[in-house]
Protein backbone atom coordinates (compact mmCIF):
# COMPACT_ATOMS: atom_id res chain seq x y z
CA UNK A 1 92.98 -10.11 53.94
CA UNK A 2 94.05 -13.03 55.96
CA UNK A 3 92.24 -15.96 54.24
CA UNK A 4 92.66 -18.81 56.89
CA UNK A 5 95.70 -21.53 57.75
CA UNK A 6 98.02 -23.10 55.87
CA UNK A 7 97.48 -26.88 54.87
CA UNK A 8 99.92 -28.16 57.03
CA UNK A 9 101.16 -31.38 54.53
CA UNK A 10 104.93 -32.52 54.17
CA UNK A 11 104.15 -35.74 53.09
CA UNK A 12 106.02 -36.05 49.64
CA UNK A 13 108.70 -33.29 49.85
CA UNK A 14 111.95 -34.26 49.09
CA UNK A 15 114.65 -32.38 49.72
CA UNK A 16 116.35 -32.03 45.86
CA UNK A 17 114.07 -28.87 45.28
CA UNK A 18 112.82 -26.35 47.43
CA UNK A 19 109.51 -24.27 46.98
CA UNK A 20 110.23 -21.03 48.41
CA UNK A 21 106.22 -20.89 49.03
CA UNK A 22 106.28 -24.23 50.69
CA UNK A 23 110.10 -23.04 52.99
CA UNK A 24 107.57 -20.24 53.63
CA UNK A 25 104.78 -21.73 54.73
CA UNK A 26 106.94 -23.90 57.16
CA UNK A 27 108.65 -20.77 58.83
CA UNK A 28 105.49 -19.20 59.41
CA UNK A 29 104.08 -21.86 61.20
CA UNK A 30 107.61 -22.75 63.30
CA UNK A 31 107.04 -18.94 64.05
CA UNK A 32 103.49 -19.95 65.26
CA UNK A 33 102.20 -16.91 63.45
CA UNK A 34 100.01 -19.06 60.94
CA UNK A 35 96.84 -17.46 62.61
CA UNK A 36 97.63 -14.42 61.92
CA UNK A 37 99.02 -14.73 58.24
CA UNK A 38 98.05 -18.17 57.07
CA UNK A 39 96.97 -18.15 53.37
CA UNK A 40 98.09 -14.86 53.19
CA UNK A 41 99.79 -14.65 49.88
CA UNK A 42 101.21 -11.06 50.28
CA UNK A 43 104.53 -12.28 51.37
CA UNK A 44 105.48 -14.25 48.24
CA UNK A 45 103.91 -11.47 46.52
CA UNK A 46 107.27 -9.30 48.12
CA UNK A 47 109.70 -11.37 47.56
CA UNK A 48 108.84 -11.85 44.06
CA UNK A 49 108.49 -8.07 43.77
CA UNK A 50 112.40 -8.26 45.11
CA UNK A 51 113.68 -10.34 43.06
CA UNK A 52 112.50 -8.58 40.00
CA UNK A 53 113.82 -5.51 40.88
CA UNK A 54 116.67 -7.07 42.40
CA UNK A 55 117.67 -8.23 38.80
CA UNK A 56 118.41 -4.13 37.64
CA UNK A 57 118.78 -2.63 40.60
CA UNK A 58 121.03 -4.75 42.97
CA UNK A 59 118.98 -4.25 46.17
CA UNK A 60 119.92 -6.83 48.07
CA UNK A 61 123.29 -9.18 48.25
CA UNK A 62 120.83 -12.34 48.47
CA UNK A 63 119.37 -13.66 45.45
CA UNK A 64 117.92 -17.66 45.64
CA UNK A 65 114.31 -17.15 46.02
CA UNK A 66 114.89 -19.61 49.31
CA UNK A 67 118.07 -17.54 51.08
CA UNK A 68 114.98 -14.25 50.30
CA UNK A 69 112.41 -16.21 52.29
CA UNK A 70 114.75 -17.17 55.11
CA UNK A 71 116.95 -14.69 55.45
CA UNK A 72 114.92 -11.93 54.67
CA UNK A 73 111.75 -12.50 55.54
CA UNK A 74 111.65 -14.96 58.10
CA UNK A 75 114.42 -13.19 59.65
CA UNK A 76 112.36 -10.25 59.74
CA UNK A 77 108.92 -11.63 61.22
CA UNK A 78 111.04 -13.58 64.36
CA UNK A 79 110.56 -9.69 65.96
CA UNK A 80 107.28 -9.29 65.90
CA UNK A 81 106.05 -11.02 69.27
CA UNK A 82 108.84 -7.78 70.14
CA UNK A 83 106.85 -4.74 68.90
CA UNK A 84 105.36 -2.62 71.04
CA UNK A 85 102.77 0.10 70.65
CA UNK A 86 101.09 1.09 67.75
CA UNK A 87 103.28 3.25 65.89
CA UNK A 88 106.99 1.74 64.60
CA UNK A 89 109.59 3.33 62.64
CA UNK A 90 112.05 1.01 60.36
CA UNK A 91 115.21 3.21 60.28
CA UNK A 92 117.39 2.46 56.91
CA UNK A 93 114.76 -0.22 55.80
CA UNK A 94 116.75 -0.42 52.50
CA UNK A 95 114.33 -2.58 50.75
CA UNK A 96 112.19 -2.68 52.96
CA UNK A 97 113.21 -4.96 55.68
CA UNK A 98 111.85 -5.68 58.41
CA UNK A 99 109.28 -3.22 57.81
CA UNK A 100 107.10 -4.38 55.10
CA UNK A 101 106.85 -7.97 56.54
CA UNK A 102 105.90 -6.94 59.50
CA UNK A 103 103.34 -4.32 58.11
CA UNK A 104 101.66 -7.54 56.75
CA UNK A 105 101.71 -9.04 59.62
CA UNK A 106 100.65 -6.52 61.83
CA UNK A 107 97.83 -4.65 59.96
CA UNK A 108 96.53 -2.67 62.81
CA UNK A 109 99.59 -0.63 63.38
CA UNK A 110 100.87 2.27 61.52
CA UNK A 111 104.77 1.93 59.96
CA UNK A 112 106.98 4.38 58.76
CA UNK A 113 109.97 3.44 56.56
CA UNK A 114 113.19 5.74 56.73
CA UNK A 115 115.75 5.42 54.21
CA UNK A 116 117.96 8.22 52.19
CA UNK A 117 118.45 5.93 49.12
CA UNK A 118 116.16 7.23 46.39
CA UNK A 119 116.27 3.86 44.53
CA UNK A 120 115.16 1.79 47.24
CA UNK A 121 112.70 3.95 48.18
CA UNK A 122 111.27 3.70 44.38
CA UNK A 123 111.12 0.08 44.63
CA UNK A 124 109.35 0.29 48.32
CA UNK A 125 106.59 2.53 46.97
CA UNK A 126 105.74 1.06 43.85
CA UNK A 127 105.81 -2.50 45.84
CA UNK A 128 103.72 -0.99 48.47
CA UNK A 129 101.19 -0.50 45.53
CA UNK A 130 101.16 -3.53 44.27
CA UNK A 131 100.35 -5.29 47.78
CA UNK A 132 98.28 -2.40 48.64
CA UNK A 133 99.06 -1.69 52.17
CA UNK A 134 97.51 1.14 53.89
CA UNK A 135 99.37 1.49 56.65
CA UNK A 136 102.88 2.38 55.81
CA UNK A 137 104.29 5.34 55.01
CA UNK A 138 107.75 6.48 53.47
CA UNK A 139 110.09 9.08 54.29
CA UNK A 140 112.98 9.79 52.22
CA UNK A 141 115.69 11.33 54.14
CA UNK A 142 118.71 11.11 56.40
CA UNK A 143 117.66 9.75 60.36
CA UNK A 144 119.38 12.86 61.47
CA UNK A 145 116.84 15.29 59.80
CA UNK A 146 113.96 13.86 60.22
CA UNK A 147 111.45 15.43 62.33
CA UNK A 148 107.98 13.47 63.17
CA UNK A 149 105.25 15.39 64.41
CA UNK A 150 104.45 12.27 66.80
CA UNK A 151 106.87 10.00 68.73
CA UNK A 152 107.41 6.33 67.89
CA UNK A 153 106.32 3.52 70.57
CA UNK A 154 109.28 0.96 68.98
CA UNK A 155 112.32 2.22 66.76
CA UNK A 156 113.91 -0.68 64.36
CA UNK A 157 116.98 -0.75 62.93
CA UNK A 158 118.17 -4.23 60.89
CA UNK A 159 121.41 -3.42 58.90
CA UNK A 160 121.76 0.60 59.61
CA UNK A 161 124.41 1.19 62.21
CA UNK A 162 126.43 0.26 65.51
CA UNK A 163 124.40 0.48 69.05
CA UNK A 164 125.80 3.69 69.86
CA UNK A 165 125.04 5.61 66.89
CA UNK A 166 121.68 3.43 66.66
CA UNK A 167 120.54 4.32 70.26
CA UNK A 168 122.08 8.31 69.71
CA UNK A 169 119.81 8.04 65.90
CA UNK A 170 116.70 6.66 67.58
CA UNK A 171 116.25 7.36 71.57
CA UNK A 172 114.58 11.46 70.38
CA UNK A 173 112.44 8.97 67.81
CA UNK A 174 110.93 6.94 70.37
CA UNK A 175 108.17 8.23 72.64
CA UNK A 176 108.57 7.91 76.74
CA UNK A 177 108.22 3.99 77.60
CA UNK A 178 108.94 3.10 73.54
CA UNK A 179 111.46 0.77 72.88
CA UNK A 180 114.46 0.41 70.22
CA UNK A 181 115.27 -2.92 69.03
CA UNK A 182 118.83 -3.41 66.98
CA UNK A 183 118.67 -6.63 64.74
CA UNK A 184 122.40 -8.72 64.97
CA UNK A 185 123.90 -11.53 64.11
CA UNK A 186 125.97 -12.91 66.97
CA UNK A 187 126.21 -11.24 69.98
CA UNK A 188 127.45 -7.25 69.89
CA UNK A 189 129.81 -7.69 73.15
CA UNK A 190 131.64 -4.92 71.36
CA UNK A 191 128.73 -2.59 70.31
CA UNK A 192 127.27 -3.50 74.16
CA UNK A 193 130.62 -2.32 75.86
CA UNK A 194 131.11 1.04 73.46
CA UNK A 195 127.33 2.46 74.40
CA UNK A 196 128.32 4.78 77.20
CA UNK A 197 125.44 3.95 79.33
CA UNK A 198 124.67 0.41 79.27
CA UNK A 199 121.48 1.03 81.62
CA UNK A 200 119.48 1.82 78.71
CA UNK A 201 119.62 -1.72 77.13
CA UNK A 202 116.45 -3.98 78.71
CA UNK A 203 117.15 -7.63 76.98
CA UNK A 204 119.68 -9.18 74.47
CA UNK A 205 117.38 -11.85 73.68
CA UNK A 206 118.78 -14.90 70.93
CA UNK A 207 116.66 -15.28 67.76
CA UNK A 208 115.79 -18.39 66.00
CA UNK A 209 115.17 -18.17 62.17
CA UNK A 210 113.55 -21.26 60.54
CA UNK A 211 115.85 -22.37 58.35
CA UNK A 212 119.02 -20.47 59.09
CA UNK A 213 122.09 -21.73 60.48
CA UNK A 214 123.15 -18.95 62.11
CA UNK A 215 123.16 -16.70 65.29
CA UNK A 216 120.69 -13.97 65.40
CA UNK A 217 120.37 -11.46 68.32
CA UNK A 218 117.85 -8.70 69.03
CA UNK A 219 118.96 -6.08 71.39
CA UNK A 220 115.73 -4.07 72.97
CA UNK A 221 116.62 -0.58 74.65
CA UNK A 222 114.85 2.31 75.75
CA UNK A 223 115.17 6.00 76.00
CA UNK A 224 116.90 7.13 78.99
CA UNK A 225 115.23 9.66 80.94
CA UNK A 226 116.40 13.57 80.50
């Protein structure tokens, strides 16, 4: 449960160490999403969870505690204000990402997490115990045999595939008047100009992470009508 706002105090930080809780803190509140999960320790509780595992199991490339919060998990919440509807799927979450931070911060929707790696998977459900989230789900199998009984209203991908083979993966995922949104780094003038019909992309809208130097894109299409 959300417990209230973060103490918003700088005053005496210097700049020779960085508290990952503290770089944090910060993001969520240049996100202006400290309403919704101020003194919410569930994120920390994550990326701890990840860098245990990450130890043995080498889920991720990124391993400073700090590069986990911002690239990760900052990265992953600047989305959210994108989301639509109530149901999302996270195709080839990996560890995770974006769909368990945004499952904590958006309680009152229903996620699914798609991935065919068995070892991720493993560390997604036992961390999914541990922060005892109710409303994600997993599915461990290939995108192109998966079957839902219901239609998704927003389809994520954040390190899975191209826009072509994203948009052929996910438009028979997402429900009439969903929406797909591709994560990227700069912009994907290539991807863009390979998707055979360029009608279905809405926005390309340009991302800014707390913390990271770098270009980040989100590209939000929708199914085009049969």
């Amino acid at each position: 449960m959300h417990t209230g706002l973060y103490n918003r105090n700088r005053k005496g930080r210097t700049n020779n160490f960085v508290n990952p809780a503290e770089l944090l803190e910060d993001g969520i509140y240049d996100l202006e999403l400290e309403e919704r999960l101020g003194g919410d320790e569930l994120l920390m509780e994550y990326v701890t969870e990840l860098m245990n595992w990450n130890r043995v199991y080498n889920l991720t490339s990124v391993r400073k505690p700090t590069d986990i919060v911002t690239r990760h998990i900052l990265d992953s919440l600047t989305i959210l204000p994108h989301l639509h509807g109530d149901r999302i799927l996270d195709i080839g979450t990996g560890a995770g990402l974006p769909g368990i931070p945004l499952a904590i911060a958006c309680p009152e929707r229903e996620f699914v997490l798609l991935d065919s790696s068995s070892k991720k998977l493993r560390f997604v459900h036992q961390t999914l115990g541990i922060l005892k989230l109710d409303n994600v789900t997993l599915e461990d199998c290939r995108v192109e045999e998966y079957q839902p009984e219901v239609l998704f209203d927003t389809v994520i991908c954040r390190a899975f595939s191209d826009l072509p083979d994203f948009y052929r993966y996910a438009a028979r995922l997402c429900s009439a008047g969903g929406r797909m949104l591709a994560m990227k780094g700069v912009y994907p003038m290539t991807e863009v100009e390979c998707l055979q019909d360029k009608s279905v992309i809405d926005d390309v809208v340009s991302l800014k992470v707390p913390g990271l130097d770098a270009e980040r894109h989100l590209v939000i299409m929708h199914p085009a009508e049969s």
